[in-house]
C-alpha atoms as a PDB file:
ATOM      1  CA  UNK A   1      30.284 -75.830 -85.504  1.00  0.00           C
ATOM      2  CA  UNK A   2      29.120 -72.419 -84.574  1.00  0.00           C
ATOM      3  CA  UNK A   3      26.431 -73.948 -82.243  1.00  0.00           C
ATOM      4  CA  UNK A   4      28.584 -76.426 -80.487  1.00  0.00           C
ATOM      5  CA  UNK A   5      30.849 -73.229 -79.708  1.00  0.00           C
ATOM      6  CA  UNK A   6      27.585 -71.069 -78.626  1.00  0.00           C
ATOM      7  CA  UNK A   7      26.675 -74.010 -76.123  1.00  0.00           C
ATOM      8  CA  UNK A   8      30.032 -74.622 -74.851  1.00  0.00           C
ATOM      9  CA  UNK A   9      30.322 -71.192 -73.978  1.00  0.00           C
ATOM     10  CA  UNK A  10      26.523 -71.099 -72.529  1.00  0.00           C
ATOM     11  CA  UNK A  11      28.235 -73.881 -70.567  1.00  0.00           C
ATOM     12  CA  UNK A  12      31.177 -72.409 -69.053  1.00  0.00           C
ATOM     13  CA  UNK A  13      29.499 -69.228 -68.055  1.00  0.00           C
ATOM     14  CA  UNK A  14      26.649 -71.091 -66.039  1.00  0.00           C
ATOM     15  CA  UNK A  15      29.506 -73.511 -64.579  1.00  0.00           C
ATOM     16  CA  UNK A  16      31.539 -70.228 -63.641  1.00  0.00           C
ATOM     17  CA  UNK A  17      29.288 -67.535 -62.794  1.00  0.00           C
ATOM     18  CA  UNK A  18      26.461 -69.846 -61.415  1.00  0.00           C
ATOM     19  CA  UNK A  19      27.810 -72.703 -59.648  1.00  0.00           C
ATOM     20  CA  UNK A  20      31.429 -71.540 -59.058  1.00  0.00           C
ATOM     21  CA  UNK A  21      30.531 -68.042 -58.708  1.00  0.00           C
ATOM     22  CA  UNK A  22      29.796 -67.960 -54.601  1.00  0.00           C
ATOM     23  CA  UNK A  23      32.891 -70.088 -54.101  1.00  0.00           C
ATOM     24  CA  UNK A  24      35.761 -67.799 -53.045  1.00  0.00           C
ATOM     25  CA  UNK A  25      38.913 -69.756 -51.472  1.00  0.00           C
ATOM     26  CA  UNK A  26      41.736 -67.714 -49.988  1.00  0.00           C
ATOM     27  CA  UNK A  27      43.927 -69.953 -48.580  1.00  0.00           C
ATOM     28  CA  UNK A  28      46.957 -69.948 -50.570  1.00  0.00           C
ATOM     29  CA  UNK A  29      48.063 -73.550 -50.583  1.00  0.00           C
ATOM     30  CA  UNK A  30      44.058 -74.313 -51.388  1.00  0.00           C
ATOM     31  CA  UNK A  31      44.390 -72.537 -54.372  1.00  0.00           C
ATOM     32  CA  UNK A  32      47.533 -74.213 -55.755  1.00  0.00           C
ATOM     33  CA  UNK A  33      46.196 -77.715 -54.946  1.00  0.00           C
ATOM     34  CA  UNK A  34      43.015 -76.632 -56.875  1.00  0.00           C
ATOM     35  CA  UNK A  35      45.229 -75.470 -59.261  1.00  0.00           C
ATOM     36  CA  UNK A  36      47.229 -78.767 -59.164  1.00  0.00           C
ATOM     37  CA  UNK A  37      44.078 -80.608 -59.408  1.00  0.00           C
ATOM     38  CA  UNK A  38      42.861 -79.034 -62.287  1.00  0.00           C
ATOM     39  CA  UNK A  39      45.980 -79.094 -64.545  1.00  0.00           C
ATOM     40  CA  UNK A  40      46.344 -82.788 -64.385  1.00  0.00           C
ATOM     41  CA  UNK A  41      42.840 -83.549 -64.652  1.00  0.00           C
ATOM     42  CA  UNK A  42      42.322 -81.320 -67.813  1.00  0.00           C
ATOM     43  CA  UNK A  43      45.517 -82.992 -68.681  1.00  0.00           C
ATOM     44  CA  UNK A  44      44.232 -86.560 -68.610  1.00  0.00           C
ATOM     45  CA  UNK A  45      41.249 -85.770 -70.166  1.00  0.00           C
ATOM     46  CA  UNK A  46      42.403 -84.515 -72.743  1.00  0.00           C
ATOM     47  CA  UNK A  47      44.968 -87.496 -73.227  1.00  0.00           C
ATOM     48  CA  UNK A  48      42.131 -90.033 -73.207  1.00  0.00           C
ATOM     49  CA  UNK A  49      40.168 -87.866 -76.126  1.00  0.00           C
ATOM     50  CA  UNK A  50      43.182 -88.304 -78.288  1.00  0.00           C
ATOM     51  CA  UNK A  51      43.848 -91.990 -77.735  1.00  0.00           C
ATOM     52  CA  UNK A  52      40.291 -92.666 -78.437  1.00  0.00           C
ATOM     53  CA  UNK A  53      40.478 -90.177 -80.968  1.00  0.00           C
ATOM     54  CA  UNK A  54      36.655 -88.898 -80.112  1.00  0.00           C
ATOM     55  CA  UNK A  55      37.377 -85.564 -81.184  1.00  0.00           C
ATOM     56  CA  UNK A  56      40.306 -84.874 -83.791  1.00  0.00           C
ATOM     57  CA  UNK A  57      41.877 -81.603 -82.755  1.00  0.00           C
ATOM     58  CA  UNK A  58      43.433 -79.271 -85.845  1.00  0.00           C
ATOM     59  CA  UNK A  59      46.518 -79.208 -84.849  1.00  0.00           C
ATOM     60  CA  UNK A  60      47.105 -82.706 -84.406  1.00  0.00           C
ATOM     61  CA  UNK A  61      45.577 -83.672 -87.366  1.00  0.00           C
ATOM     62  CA  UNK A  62      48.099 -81.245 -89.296  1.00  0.00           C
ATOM     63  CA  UNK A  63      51.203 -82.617 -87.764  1.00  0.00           C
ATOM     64  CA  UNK A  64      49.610 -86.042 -88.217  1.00  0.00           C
ATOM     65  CA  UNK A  65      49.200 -85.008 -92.223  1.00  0.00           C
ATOM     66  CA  UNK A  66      52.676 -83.592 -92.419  1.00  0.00           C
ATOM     67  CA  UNK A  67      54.125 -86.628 -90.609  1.00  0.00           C
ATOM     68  CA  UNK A  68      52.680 -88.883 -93.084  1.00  0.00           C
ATOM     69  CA  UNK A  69      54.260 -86.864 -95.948  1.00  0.00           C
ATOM     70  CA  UNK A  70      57.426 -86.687 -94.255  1.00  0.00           C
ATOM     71  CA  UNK A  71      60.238 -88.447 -92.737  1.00  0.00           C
ATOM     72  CA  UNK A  72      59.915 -87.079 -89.438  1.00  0.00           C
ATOM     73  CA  UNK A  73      57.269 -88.101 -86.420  1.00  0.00           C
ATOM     74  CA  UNK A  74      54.301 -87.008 -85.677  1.00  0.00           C
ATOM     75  CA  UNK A  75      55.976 -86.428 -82.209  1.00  0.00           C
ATOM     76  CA  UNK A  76      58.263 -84.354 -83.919  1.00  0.00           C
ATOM     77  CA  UNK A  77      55.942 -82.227 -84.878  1.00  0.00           C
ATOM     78  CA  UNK A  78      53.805 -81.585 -82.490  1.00  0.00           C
ATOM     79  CA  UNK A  79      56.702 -80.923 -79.948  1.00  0.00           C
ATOM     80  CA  UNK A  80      57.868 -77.929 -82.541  1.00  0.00           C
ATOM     81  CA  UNK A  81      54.186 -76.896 -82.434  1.00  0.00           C
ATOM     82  CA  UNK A  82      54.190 -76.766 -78.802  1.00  0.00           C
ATOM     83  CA  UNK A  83      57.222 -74.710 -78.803  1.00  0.00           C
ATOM     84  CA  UNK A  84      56.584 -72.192 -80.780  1.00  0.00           C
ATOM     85  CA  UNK A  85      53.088 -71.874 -79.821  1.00  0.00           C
ATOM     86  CA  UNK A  86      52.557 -71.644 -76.749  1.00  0.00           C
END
C-alpha cells in the first residue's frame, strides 16, 4: 500500500509541477469552467470505479458492512458520512 501511495504522489507532482506547472490562466470565467470541468469529471470517474467496484474505498465498504447488519441503507449511511465529514 505504501508504494502505490509513494507513486501516486510521484505522479501528481510530475503532472503538477512538470506538465501543469508553465500553464498559468487568468481569465476568470477560464478558471471556473476548468474548475467546472474538473469537478464533474473527477466526479464521474469516480462513479464508474464504484459501479465496477475496481477499487473498494473504506468508507464505503464500512457503510456497506453496517448496512448489511442493519435495517437501514447503505445510502443511508453514506449520506450521514458525507455530512458529517466533509
Amino acid at each position: 500500500m505504501f508504494i502505490s501511495i509513494l507513486f501516486f504522489g510521484i505522479v501528481i507532482n510530475f503532472f503538477l509541477y512538470t506538465i501543469f506547472g508553465m500553464i498559468h490562466i487568468e481569465n476568470y470565467l477560464v478558471r471556473m469552467g476548468l474548475f467546472i470541468f474538473g469537478a464533474i469529471l473527477a466526479g464521474g470517474t469516480i462513479g464508474i470505479i464504484l459501479s465496477l467496484d475496481i477499487i473498494p474505498f473504506p468508507i464505503e465498504s464500512l457503510c456497506l458492512r453496517i448496512a448489511e447488519l442493519t435495517k437501514l441503507t447503505f445510502s443511508q449511511y453514506r449520506y450521514c458520512v458525507d455530512l458529517f465529514y466533509q
